[in-house]
C-alpha atoms as a PDB file:
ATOM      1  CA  UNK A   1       0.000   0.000   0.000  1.00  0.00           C
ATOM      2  CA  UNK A   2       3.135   2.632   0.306  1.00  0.00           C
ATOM      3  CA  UNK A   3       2.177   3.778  -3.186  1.00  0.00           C
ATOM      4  CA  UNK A   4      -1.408   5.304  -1.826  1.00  0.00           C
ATOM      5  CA  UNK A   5      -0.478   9.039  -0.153  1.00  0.00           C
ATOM      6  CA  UNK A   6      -4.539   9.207   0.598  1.00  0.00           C
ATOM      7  CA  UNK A   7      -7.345   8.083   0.461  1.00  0.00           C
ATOM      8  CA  UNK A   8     -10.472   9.748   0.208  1.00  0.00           C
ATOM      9  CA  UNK A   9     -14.666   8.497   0.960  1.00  0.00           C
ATOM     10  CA  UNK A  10     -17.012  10.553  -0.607  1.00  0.00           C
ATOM     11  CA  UNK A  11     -20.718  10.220  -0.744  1.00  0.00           C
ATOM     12  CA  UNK A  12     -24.381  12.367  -0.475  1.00  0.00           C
ATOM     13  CA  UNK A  13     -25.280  12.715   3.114  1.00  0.00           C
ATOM     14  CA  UNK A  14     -26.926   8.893   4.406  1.00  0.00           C
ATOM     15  CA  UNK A  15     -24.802   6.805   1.939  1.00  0.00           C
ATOM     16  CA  UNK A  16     -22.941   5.160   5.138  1.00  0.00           C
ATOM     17  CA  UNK A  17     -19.130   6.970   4.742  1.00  0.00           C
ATOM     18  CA  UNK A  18     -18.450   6.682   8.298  1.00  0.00           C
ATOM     19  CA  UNK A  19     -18.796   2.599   8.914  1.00  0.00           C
ATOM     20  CA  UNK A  20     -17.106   2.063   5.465  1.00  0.00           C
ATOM     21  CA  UNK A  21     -14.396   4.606   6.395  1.00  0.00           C
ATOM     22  CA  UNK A  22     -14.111   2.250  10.129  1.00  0.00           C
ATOM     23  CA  UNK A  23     -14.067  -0.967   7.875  1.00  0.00           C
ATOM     24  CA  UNK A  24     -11.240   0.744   5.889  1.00  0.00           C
ATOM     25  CA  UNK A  25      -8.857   2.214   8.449  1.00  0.00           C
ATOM     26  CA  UNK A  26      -8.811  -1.182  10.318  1.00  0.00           C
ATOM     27  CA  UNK A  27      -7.781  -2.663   7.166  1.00  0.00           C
ATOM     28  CA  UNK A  28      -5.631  -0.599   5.500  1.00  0.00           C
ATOM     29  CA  UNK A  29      -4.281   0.685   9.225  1.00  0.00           C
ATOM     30  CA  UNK A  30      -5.483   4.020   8.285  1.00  0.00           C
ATOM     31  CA  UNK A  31      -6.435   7.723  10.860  1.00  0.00           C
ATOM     32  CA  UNK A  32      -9.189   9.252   9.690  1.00  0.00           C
ATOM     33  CA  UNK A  33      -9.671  13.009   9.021  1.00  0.00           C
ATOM     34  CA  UNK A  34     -12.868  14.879   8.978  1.00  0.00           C
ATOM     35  CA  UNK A  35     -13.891  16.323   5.410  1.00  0.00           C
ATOM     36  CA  UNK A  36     -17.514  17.460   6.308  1.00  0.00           C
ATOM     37  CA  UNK A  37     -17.391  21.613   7.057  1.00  0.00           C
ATOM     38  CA  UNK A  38     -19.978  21.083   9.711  1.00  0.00           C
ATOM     39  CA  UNK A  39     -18.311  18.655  11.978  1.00  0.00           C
ATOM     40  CA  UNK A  40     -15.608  21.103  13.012  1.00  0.00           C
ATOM     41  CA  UNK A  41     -17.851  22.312  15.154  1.00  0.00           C
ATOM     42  CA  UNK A  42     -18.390  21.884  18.877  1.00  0.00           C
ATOM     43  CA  UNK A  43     -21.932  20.965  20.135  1.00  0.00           C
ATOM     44  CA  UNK A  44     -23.181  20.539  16.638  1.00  0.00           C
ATOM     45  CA  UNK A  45     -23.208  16.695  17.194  1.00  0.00           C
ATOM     46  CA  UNK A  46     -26.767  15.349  16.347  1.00  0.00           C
ATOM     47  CA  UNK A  47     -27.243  17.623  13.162  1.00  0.00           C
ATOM     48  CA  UNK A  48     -24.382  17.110  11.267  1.00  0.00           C
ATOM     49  CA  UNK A  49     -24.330  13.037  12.226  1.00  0.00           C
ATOM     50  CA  UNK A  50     -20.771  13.548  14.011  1.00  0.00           C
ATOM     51  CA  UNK A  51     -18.993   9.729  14.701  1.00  0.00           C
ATOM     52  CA  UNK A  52     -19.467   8.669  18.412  1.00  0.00           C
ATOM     53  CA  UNK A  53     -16.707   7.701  20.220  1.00  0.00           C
ATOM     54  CA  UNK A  54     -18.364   4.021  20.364  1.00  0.00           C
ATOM     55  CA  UNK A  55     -18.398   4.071  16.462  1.00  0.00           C
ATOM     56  CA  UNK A  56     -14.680   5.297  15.844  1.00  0.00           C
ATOM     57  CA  UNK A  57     -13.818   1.984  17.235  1.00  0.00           C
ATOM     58  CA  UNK A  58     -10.443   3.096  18.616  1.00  0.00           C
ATOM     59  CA  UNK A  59      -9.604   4.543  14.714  1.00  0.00           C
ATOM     60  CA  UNK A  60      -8.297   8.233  15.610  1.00  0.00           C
ATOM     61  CA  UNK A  61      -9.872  10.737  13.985  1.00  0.00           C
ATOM     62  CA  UNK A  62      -9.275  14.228  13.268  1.00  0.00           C
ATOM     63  CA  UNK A  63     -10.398  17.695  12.328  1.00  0.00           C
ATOM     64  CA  UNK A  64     -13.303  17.117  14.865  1.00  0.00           C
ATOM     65  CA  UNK A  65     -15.059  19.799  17.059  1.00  0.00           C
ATOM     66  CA  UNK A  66     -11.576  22.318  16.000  1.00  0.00           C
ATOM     67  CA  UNK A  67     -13.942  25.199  16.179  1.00  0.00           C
ATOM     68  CA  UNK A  68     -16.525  27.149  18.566  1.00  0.00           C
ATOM     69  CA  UNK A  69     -19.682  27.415  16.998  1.00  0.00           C
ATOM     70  CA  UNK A  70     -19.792  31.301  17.204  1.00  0.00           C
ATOM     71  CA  UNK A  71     -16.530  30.995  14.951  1.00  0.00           C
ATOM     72  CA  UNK A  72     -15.937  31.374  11.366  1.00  0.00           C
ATOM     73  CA  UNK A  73     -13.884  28.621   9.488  1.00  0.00           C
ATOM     74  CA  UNK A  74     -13.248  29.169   5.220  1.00  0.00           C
ATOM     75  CA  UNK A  75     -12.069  26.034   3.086  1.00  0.00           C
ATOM     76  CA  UNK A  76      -8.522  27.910   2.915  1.00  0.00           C
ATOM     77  CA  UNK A  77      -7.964  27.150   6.581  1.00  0.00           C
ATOM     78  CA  UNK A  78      -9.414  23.727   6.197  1.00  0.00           C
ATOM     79  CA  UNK A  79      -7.042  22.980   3.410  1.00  0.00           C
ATOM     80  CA  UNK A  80      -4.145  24.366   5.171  1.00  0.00           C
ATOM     81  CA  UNK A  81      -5.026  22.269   8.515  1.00  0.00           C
ATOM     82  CA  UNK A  82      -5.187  19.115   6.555  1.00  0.00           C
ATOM     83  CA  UNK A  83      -2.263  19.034   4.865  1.00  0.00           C
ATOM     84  CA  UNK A  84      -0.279  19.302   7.891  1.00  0.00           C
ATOM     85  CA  UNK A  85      -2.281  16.487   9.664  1.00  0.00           C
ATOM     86  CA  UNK A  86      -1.709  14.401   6.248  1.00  0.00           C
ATOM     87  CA  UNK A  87       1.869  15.044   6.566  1.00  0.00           C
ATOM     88  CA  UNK A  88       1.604  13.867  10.893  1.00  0.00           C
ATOM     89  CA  UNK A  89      -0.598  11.040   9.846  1.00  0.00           C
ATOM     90  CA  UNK A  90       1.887   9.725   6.774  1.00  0.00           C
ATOM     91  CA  UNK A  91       5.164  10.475   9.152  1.00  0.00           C
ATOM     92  CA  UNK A  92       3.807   7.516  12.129  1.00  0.00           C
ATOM     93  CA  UNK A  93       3.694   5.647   8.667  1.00  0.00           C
ATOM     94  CA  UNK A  94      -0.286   5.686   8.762  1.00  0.00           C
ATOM     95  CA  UNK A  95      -2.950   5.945   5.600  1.00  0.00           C
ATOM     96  CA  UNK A  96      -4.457   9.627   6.289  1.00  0.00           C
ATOM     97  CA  UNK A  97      -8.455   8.691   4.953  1.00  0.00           C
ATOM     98  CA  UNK A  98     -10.359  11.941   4.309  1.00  0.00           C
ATOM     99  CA  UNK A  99     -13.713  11.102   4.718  1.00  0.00           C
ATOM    100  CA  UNK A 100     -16.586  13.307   4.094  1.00  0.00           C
ATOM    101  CA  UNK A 101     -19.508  14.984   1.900  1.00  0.00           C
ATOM    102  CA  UNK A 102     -18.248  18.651   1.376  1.00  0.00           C
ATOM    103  CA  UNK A 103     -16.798  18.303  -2.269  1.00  0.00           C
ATOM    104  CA  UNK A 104     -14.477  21.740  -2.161  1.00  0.00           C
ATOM    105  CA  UNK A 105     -13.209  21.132   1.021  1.00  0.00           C
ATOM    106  CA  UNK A 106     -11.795  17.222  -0.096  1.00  0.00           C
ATOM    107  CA  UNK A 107     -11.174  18.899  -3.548  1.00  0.00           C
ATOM    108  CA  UNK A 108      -9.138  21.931  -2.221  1.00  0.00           C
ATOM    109  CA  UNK A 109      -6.276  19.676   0.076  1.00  0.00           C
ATOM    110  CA  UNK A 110      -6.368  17.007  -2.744  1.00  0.00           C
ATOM    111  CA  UNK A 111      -5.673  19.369  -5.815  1.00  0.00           C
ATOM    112  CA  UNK A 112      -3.531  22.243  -5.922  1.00  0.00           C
ATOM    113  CA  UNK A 113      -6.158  25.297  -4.898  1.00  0.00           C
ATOM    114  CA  UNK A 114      -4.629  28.570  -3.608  1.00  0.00           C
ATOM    115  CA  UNK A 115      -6.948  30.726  -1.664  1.00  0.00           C
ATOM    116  CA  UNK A 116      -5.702  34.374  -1.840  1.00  0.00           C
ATOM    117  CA  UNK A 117      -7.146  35.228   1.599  1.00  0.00           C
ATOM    118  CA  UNK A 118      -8.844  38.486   1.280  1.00  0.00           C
ATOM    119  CA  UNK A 119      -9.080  41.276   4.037  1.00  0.00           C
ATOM    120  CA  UNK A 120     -12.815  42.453   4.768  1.00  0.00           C
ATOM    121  CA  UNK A 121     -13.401  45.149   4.713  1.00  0.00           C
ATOM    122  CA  UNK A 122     -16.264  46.171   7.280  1.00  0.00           C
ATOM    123  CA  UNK A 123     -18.020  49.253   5.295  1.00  0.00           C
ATOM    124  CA  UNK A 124     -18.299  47.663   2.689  1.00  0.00           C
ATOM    125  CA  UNK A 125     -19.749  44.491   3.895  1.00  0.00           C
ATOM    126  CA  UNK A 126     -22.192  46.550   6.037  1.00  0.00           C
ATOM    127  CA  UNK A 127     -23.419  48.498   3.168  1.00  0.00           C
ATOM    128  CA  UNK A 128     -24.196  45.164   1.411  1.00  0.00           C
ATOM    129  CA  UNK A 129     -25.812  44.125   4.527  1.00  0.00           C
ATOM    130  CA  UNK A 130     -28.367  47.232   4.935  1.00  0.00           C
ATOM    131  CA  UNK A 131     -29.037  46.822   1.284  1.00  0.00           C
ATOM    132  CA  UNK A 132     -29.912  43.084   1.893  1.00  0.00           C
ATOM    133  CA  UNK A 133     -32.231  44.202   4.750  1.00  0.00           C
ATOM    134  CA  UNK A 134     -33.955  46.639   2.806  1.00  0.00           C
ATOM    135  CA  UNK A 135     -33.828  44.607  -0.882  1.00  0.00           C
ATOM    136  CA  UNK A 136     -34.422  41.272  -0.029  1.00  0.00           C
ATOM    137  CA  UNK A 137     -32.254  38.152  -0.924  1.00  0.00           C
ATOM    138  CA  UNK A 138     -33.252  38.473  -4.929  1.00  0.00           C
ATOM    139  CA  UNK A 139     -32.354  41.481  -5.777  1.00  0.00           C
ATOM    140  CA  UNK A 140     -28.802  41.136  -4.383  1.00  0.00           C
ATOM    141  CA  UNK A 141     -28.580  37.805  -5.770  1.00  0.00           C
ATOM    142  CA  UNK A 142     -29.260  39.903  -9.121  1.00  0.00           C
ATOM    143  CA  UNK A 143     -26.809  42.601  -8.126  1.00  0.00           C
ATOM    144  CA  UNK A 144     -23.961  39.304  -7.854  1.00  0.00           C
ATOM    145  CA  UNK A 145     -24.902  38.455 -11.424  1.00  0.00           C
ATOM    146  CA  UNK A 146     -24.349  41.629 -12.647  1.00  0.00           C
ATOM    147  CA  UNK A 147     -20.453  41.856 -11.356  1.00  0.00           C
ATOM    148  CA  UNK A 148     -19.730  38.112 -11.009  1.00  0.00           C
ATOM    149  CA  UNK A 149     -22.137  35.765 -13.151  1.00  0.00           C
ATOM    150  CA  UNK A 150     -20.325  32.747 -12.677  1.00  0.00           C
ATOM    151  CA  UNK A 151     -19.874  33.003  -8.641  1.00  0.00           C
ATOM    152  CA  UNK A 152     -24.036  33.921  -9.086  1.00  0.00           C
ATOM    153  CA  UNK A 153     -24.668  30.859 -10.561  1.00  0.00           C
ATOM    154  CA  UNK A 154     -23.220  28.576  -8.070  1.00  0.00           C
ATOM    155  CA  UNK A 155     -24.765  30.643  -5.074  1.00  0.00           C
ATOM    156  CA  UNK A 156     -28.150  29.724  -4.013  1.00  0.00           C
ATOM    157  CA  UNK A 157     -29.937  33.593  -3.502  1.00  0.00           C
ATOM    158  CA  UNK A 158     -31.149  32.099  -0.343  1.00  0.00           C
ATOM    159  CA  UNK A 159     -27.771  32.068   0.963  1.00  0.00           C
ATOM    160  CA  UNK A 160     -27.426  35.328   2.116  1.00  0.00           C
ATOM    161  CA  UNK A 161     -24.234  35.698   3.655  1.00  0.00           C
ATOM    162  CA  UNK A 162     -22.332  34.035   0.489  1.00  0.00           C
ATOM    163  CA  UNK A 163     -24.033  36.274  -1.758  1.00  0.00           C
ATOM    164  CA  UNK A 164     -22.855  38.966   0.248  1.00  0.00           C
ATOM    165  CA  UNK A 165     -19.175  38.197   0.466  1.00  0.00           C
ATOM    166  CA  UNK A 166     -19.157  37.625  -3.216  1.00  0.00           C
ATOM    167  CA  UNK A 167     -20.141  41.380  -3.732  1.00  0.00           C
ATOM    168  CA  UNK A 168     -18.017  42.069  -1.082  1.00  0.00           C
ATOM    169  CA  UNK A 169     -14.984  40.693  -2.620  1.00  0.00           C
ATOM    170  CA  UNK A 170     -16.027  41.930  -6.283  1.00  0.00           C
ATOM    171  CA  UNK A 171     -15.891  45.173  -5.452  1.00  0.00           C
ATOM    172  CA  UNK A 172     -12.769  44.633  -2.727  1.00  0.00           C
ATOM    173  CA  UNK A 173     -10.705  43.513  -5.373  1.00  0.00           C
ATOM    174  CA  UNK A 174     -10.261  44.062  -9.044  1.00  0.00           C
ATOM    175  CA  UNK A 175     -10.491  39.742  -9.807  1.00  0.00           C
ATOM    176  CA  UNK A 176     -14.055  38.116  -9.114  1.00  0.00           C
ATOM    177  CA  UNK A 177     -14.008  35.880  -6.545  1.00  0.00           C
ATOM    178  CA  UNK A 178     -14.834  33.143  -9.213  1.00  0.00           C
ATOM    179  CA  UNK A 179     -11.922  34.126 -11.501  1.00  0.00           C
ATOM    180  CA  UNK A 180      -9.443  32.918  -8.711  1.00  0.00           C
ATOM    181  CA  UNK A 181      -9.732  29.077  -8.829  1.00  0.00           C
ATOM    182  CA  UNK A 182     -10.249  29.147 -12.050  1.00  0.00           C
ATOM    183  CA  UNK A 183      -7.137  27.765 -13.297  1.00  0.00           C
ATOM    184  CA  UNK A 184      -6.082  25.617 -10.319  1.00  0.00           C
ATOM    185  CA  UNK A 185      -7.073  22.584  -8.937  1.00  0.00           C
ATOM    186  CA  UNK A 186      -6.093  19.887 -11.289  1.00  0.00           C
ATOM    187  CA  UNK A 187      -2.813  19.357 -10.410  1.00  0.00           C
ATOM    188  CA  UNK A 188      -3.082  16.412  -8.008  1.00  0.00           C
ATOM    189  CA  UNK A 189      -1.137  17.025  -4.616  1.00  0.00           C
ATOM    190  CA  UNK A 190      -1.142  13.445  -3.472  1.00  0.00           C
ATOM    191  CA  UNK A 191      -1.576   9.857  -5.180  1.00  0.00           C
ATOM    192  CA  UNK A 192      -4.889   9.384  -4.198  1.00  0.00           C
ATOM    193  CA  UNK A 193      -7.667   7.176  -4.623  1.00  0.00           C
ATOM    194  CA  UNK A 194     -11.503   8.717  -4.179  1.00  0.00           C
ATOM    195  CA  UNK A 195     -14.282   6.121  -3.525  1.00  0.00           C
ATOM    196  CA  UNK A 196     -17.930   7.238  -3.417  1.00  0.00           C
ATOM    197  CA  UNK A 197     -20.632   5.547  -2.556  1.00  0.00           C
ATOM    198  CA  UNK A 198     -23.297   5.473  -4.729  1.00  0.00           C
ATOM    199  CA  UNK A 199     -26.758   4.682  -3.539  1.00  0.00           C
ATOM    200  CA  UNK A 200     -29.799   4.516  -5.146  1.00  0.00           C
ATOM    201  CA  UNK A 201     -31.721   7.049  -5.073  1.00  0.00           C
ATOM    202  CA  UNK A 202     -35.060   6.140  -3.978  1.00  0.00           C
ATOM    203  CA  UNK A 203     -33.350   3.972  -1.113  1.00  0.00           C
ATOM    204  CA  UNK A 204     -30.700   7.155  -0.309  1.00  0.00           C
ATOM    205  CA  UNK A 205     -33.939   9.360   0.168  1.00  0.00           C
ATOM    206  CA  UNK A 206     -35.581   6.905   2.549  1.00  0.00           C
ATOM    207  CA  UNK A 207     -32.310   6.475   4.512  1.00  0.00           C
ATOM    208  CA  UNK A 208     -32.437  10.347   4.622  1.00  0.00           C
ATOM    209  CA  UNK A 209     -35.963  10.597   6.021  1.00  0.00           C
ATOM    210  CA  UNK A 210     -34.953   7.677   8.462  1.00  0.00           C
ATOM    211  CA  UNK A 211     -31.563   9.518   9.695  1.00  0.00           C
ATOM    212  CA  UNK A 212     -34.162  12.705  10.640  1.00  0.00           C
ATOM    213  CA  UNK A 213     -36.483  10.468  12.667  1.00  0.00           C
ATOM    214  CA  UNK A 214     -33.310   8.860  14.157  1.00  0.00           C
ATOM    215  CA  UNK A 215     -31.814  12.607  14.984  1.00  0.00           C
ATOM    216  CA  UNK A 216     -34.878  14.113  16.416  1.00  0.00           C
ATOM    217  CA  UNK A 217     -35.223  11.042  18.513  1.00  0.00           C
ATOM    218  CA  UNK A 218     -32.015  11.286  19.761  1.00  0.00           C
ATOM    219  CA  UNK A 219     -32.273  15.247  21.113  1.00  0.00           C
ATOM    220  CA  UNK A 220     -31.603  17.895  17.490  1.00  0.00           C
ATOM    221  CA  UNK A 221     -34.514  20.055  19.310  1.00  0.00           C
ATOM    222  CA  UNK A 222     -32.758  20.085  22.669  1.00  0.00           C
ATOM    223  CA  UNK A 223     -29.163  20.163  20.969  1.00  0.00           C
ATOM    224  CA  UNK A 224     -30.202  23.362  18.692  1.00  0.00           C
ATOM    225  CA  UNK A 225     -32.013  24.844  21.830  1.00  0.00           C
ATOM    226  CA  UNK A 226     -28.545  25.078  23.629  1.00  0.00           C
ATOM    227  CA  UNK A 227     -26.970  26.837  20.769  1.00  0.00           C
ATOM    228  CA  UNK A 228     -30.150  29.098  20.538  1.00  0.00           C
ATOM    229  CA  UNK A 229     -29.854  29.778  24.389  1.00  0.00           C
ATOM    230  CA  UNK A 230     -26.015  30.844  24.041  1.00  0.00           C
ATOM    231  CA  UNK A 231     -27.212  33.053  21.124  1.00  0.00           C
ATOM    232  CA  UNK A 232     -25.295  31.322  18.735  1.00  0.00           C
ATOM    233  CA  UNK A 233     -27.895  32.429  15.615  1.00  0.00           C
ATOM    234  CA  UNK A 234     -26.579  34.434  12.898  1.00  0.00           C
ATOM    235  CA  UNK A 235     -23.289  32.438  12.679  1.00  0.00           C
ATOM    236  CA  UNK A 236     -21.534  29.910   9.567  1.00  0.00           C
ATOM    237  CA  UNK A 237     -22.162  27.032  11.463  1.00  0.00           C
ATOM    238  CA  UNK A 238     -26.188  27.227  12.697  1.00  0.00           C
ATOM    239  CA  UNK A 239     -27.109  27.714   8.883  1.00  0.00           C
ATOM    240  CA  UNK A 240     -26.269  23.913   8.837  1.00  0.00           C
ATOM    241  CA  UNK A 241     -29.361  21.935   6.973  1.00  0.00           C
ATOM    242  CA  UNK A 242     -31.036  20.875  11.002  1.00  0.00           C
ATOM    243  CA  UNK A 243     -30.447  23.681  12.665  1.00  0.00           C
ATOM    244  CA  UNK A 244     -31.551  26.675  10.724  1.00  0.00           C
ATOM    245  CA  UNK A 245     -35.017  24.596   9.790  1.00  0.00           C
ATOM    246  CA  UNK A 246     -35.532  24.482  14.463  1.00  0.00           C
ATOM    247  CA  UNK A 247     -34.364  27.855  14.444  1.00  0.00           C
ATOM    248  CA  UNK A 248     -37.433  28.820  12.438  1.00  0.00           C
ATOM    249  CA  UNK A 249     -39.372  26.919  14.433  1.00  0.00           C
ATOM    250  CA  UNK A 250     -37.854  28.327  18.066  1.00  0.00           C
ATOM    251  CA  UNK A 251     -39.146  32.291  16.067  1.00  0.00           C
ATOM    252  CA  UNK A 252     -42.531  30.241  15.653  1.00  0.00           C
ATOM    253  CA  UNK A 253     -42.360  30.790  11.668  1.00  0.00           C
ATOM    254  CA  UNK A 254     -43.281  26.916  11.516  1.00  0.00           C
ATOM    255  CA  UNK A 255     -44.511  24.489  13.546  1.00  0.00           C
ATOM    256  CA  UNK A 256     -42.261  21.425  14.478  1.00  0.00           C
ATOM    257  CA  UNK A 257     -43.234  18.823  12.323  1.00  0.00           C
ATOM    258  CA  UNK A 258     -43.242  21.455   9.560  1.00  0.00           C
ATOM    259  CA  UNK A 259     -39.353  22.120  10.637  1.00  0.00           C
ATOM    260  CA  UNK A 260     -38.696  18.251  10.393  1.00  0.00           C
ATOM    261  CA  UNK A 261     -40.223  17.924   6.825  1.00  0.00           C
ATOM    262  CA  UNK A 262     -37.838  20.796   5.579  1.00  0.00           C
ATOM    263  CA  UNK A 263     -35.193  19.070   7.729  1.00  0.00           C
ATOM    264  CA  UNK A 264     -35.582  16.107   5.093  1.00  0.00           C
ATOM    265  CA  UNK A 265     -36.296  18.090   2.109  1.00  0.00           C
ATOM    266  CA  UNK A 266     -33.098  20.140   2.409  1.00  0.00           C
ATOM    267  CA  UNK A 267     -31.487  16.984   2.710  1.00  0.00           C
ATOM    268  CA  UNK A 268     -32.184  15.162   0.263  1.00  0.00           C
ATOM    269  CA  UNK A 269     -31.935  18.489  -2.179  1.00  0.00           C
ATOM    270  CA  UNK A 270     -27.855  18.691  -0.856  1.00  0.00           C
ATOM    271  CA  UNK A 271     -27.594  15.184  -1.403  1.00  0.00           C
ATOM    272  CA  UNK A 272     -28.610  16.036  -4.572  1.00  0.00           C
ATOM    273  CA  UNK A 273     -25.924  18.608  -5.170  1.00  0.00           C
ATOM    274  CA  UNK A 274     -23.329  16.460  -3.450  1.00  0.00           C
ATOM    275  CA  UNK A 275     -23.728  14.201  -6.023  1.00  0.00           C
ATOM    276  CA  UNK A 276     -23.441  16.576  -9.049  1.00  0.00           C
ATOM    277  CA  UNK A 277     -20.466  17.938  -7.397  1.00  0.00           C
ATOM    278  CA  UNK A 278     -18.670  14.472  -6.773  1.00  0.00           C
ATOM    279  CA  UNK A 279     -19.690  13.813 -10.594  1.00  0.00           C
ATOM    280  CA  UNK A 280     -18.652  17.179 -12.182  1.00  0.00           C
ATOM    281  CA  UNK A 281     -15.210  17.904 -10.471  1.00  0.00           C
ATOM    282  CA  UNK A 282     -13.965  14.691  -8.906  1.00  0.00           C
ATOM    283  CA  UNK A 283     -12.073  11.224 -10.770  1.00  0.00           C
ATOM    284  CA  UNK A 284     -14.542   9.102  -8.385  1.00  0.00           C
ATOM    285  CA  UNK A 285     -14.148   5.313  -8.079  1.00  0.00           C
ATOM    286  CA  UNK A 286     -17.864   4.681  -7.271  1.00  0.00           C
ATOM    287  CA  UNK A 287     -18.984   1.391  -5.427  1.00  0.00           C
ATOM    288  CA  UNK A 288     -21.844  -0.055  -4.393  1.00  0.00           C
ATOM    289  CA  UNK A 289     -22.559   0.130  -0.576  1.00  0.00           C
ATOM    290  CA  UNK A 290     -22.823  -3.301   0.082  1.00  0.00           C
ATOM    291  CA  UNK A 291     -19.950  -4.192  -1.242  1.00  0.00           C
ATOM    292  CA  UNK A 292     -17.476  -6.129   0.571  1.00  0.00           C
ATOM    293  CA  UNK A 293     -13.619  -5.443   1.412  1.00  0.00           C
ATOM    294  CA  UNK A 294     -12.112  -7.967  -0.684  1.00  0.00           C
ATOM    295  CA  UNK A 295     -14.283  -6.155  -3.954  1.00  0.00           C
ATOM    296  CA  UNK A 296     -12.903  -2.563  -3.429  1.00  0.00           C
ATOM    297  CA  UNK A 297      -9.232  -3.521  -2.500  1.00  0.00           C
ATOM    298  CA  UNK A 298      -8.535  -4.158  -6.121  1.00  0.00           C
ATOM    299  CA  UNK A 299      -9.993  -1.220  -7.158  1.00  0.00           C
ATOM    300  CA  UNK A 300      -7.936   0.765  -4.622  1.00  0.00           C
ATOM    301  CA  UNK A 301      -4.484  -0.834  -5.527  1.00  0.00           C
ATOM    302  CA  UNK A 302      -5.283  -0.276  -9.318  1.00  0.00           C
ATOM    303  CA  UNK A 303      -5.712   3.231  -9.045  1.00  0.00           C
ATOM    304  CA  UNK A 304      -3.093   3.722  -6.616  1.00  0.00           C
ATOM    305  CA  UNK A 305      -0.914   2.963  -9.466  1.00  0.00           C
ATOM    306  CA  UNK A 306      -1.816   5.668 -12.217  1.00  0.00           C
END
């Protein structure tokens, strides 16, 4: 196995990364390292379907709960983190196994991305901010177009605080926030193998509306209650998919079980876009689920070797 520098799981949200990425690390005597940008968070456990100590299973994992959740964290820091921790990981003579669902953020430490870090600058975010209040999410979404089309069309106009650091940086700085990775990121950094795991998707939606159940069962009301008590509300890490649906519910815009549905629908509409991401921009190996150890060994060692 000294060929293989990484490896990498990828999958939609539900398609069972974290006991394949156990099976794995046992076998390949692997750590693993966090590639989801919600689970560097503390206390946002339940929501984002953070790995129990029970189901690590005495693997060591990293990049887990690295960050407060009134804290900001950008895939440049991520990418700068990991590559450090590959280095640790590969020094004890170990298989560092990123494991996780957010595409950029495996993309960025696998391929050679540079983030120019850009300074903020406060007046002009907070005029973009007053003219969000008093236009609404559309018409800045329709401002972005105007000055960066292509960072527009990967921005949702819901997501407000992207939007708003586009413009920011558009106007900040004389290249487009979109014109920066443009021609980076296929130079691989590592050999590296990426498995996905590809689920149907009539059975990956069900095992999305079961995962809900399973979380509000196990305490996402209580868990987002704590984080709404601390006044953790207008941060990165409560616009996760489970926690800004309760938080409409704790301002009594919806009713519970109206917050749960969404819950679900957001989910399976990321998984959605996980997928088209993992398709579009990464050289996936994709298995089957059920597949067993013996199958996917092959398949690692082969590509190992290009």
């Amino acid at each position: 196995m000294n060929e293989l520098e990484v490896l990498a799981i990828v999958g939609p949200t539900a398609s069972g990364k974290t006991a394949l990425s156990i099976k794995l690390a046992k076998l390949l005597d692997g750590e693993v390292i966090n590639g989801d940008s919600m689970q560097v968070y503390k206390g946002l456990d339940i929501g984002t379907a953070k790995i129990t100590l029970d189901e690590m299973e005495g693997i060591p994992h990293h990049l887990l709960d690295i960050k407060q959740p009134d804290e900001s964290f950008s895939v440049a820091e991520y990418q700068k983190i990991v590559r450090a921790k590959i280095a640790e990981i590969r020094a004890k003579g170990k298989l560092p196994i990123l494991v996780g669902g957010t595409g950029l953020y495996v993309q960025s430490v696998l391929y050679d991305f540079q983030f120019t870090e850009e300074r903020v600058d406060e007046t002009i975010r907070n005029k973009y901010y007053e003219q969000l209040a008093e236009l609404g999410p559309l018409a800045m979404h329709e401002k972005l177009k105007q000055v960066d089309p292509r960072s527009a069309a990967e921005i949702h106009p819901n997501n407000t605080r992207r939007v708003v650091r586009a413009l920011e940086i558009a106007e900040h700085s004389d290249t487009t926030k979109s014109a920066e990775p443009q021609n980076q990121g296929h130079e691989p950094m590592y050999r590296h193998v990426i498995l996905g795991l590809d689920v149907e998707r009539e059975i990956l939606y069900e095992r999305i509306n079961l995962r809900v159940d399973r979380m509000i069962e196990r305490g996402l009301v209580q868990e987002a209650k704590l984080l709404w008590d601390n006044d953790i509300r207008d941060t990165q890490s409560v616009q996760a998919i489970g926690y800004k649906e309760i938080f409409s519910y704790f301002r009594e815009e919806i009713s519970l079980a109206e917050a749960i549905e969404q819950i679900k629908q957001n989910s399976r509409r990321y998984a959605k876009r996980q997928l088209t991401y993992f398709r579009n921009k990464l050289p996936v190996v994709w298995i089957e689920p059920e597949i067993t150890l013996s199958e996917i060994l092959p398949s690692i060692m082969q590509e190992s070797h290009h």
